[in-house]
N, C-alpha and C. Protein backbone atom coordinates (compact mmCIF):
# COMPACT_ATOMS: atom_id res chain seq x y z
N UNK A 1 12.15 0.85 2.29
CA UNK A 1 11.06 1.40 1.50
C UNK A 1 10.03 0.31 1.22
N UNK A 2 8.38 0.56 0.99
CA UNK A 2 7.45 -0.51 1.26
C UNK A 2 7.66 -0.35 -0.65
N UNK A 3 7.55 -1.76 -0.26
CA UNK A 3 7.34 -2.23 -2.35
C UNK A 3 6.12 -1.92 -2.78
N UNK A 4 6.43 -2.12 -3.80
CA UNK A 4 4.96 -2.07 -5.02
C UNK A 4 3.73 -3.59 -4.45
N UNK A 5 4.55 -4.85 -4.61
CA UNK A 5 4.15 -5.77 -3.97
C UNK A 5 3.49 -6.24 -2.87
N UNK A 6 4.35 -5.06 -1.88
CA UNK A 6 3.59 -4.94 -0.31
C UNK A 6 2.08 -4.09 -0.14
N UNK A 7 2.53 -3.27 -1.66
CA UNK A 7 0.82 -2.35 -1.01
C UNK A 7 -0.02 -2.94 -1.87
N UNK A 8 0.32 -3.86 -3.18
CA UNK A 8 -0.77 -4.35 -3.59
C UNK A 8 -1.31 -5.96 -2.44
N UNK A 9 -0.49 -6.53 -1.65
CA UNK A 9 -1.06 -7.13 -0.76
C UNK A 9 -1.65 -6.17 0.54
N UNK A 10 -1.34 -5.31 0.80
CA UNK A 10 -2.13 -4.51 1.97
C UNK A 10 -3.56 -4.16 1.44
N UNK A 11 -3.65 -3.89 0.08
CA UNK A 11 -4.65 -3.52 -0.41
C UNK A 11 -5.86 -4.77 -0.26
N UNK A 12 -5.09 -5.83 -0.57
CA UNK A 12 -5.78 -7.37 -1.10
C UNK A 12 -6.04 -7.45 0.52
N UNK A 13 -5.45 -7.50 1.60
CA UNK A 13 -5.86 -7.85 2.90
C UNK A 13 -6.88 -6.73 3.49
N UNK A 14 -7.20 -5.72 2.72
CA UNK A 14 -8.35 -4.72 3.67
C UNK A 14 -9.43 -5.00 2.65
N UNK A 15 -9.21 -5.75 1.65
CA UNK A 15 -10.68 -6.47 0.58
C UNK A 15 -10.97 -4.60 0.09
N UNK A 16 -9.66 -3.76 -0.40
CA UNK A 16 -10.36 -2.35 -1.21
C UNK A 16 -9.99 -2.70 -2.58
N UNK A 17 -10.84 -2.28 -3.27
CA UNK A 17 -10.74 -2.00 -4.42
C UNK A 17 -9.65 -0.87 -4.93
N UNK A 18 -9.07 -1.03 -6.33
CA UNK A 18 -8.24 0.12 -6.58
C UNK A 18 -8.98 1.95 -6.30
N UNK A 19 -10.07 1.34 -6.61
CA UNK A 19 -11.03 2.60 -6.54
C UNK A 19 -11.40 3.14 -5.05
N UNK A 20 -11.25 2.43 -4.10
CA UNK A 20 -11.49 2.16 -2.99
C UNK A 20 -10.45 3.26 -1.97
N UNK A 21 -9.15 2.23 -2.51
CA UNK A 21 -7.82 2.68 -1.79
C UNK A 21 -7.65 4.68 -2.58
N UNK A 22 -8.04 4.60 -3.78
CA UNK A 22 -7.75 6.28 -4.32
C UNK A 22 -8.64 7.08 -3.40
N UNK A 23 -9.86 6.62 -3.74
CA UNK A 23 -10.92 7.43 -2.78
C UNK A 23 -10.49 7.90 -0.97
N UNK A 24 -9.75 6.76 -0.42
CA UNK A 24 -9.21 6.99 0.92
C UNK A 24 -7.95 7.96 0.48
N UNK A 25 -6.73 7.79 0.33
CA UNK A 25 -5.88 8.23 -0.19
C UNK A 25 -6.07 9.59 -1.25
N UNK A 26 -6.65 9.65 -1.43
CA UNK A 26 -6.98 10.92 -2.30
C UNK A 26 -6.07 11.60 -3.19
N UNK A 27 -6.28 9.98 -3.79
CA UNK A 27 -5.15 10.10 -5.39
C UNK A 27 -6.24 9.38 -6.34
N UNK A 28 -5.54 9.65 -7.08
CA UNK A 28 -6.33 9.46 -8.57
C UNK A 28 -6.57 7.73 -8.86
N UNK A 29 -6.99 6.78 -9.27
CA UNK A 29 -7.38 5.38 -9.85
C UNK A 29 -5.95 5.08 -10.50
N UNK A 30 -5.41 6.26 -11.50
CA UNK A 30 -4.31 5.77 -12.32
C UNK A 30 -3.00 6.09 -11.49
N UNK A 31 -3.25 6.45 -10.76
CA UNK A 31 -1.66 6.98 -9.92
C UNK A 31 -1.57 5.88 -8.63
N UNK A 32 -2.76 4.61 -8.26
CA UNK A 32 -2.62 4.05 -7.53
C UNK A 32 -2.60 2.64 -8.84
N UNK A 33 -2.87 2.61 -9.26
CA UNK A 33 -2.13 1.54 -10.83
C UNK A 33 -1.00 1.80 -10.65
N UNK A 34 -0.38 2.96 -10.56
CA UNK A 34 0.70 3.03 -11.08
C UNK A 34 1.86 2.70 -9.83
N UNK A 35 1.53 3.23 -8.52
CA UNK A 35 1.77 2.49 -7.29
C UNK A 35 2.42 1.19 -7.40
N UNK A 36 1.15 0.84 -7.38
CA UNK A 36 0.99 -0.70 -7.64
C UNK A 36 1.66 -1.71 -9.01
N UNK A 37 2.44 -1.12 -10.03
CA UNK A 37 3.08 -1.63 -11.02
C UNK A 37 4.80 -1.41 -10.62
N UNK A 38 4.82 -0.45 -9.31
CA UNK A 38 5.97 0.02 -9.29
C UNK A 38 6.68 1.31 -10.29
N UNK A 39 6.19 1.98 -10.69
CA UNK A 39 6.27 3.25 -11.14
C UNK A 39 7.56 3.77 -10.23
N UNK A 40 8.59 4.21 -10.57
CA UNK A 40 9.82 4.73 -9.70
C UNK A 40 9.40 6.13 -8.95
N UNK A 41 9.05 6.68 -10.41
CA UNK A 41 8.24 8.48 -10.05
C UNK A 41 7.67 8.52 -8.87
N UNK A 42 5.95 7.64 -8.97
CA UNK A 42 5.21 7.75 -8.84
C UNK A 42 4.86 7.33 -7.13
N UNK A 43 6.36 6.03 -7.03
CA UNK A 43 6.00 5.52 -5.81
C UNK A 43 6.96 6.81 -4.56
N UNK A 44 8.26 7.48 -5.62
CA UNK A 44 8.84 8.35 -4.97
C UNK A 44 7.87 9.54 -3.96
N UNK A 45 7.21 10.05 -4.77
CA UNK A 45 6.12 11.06 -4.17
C UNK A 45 5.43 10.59 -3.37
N UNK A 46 4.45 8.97 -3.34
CA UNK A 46 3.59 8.72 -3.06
C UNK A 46 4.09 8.00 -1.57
N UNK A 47 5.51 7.69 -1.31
CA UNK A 47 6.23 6.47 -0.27
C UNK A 47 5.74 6.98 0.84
N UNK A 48 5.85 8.16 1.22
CA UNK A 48 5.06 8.24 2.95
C UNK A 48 3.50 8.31 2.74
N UNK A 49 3.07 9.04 1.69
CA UNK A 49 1.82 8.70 2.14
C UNK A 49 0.55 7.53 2.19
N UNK A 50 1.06 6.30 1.08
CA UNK A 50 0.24 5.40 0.56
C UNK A 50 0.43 4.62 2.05
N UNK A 51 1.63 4.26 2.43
CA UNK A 51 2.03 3.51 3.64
C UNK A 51 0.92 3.87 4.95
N UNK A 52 1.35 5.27 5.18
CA UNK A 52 0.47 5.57 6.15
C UNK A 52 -0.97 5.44 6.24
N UNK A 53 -1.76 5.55 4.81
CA UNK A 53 -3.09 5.43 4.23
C UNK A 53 -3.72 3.48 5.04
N UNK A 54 -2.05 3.04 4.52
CA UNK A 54 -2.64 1.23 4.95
C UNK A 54 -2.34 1.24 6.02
N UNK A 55 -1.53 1.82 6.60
CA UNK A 55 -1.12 1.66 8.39
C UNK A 55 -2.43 2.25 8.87
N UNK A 56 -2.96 2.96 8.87
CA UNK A 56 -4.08 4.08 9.40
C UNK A 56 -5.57 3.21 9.72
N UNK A 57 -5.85 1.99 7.93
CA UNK A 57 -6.30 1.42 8.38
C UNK A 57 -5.71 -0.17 8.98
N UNK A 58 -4.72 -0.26 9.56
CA UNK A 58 -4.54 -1.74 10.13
C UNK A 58 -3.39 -2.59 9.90
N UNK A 59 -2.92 -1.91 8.71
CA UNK A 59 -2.15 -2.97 8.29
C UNK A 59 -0.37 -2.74 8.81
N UNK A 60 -0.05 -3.76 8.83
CA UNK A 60 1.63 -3.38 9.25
C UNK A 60 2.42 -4.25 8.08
N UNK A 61 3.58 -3.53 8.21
CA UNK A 61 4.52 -3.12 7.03
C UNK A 61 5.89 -4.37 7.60
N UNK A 62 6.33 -5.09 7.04
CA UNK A 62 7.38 -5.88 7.60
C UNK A 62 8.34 -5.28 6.51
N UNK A 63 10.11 -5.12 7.00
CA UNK A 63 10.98 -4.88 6.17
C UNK A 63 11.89 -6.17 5.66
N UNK A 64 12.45 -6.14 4.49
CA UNK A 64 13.36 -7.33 4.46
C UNK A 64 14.47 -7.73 5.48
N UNK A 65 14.63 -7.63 6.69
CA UNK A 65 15.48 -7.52 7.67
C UNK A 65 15.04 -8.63 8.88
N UNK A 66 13.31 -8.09 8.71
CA UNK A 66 12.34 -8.63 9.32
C UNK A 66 12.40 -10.59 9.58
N UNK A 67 12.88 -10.86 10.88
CA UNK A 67 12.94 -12.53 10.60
C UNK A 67 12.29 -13.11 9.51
N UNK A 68 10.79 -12.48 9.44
CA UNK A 68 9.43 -13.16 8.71
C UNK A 68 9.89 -12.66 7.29
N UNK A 69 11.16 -11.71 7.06
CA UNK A 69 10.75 -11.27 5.45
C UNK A 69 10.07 -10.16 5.42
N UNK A 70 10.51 -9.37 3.73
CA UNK A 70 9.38 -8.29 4.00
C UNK A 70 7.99 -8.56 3.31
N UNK A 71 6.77 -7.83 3.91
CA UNK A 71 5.75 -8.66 3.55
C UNK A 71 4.25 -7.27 4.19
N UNK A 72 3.02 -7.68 4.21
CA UNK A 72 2.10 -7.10 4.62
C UNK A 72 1.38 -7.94 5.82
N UNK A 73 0.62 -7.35 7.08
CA UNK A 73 -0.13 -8.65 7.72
C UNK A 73 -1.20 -7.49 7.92
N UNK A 74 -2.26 -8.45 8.80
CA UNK A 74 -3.19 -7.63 9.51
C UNK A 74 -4.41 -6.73 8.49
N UNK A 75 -4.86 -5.78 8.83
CA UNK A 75 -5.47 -4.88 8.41
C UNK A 75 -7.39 -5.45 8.82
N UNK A 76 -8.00 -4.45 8.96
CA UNK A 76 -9.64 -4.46 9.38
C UNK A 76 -10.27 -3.95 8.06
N UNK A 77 -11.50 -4.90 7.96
CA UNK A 77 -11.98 -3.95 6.97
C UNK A 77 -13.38 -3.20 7.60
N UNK A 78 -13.47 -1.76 7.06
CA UNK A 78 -14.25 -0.69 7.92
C UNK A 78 -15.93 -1.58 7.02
């Protein structure tokens, strides 16, 4: 499962704003706060789609398994 940690660095590597990433994602400002604090609820509902939102634009997802660790790389900014 991608952490709270991983999408607030996917976020930080495509240079979006919280406001930025809701507007793509088409969730609310406070429900991507809440993402991003690790919310249990919030990340439950949200786990396939926030991922795919940062994969879609660029970014790839490493798991803890991953030689490198789990972590965020990559991403373009539009």
């Amino acid at each position: 499962m991608i952490t709270a940690e991983q999408i607030r660095a996917a976020r930080g590597l495509l240079s979006w704003t919280q406001h930025d990433f809701a507007d793509r994602a088409l969730l609310s400002v406070n429900t991507i706060r809440c993402i991003e604090k690790g919310s249990a609820d919030t990340l439950v509902r949200s786990a396939s789609q926030v991922p795919a939102d940062l994969e879609a634009a660029g970014v790839e997802f490493s798991m803890r398994g991953d030689p490198w660790g789990a972590g965020a790389q990559g991403g373009t900014v539009d």
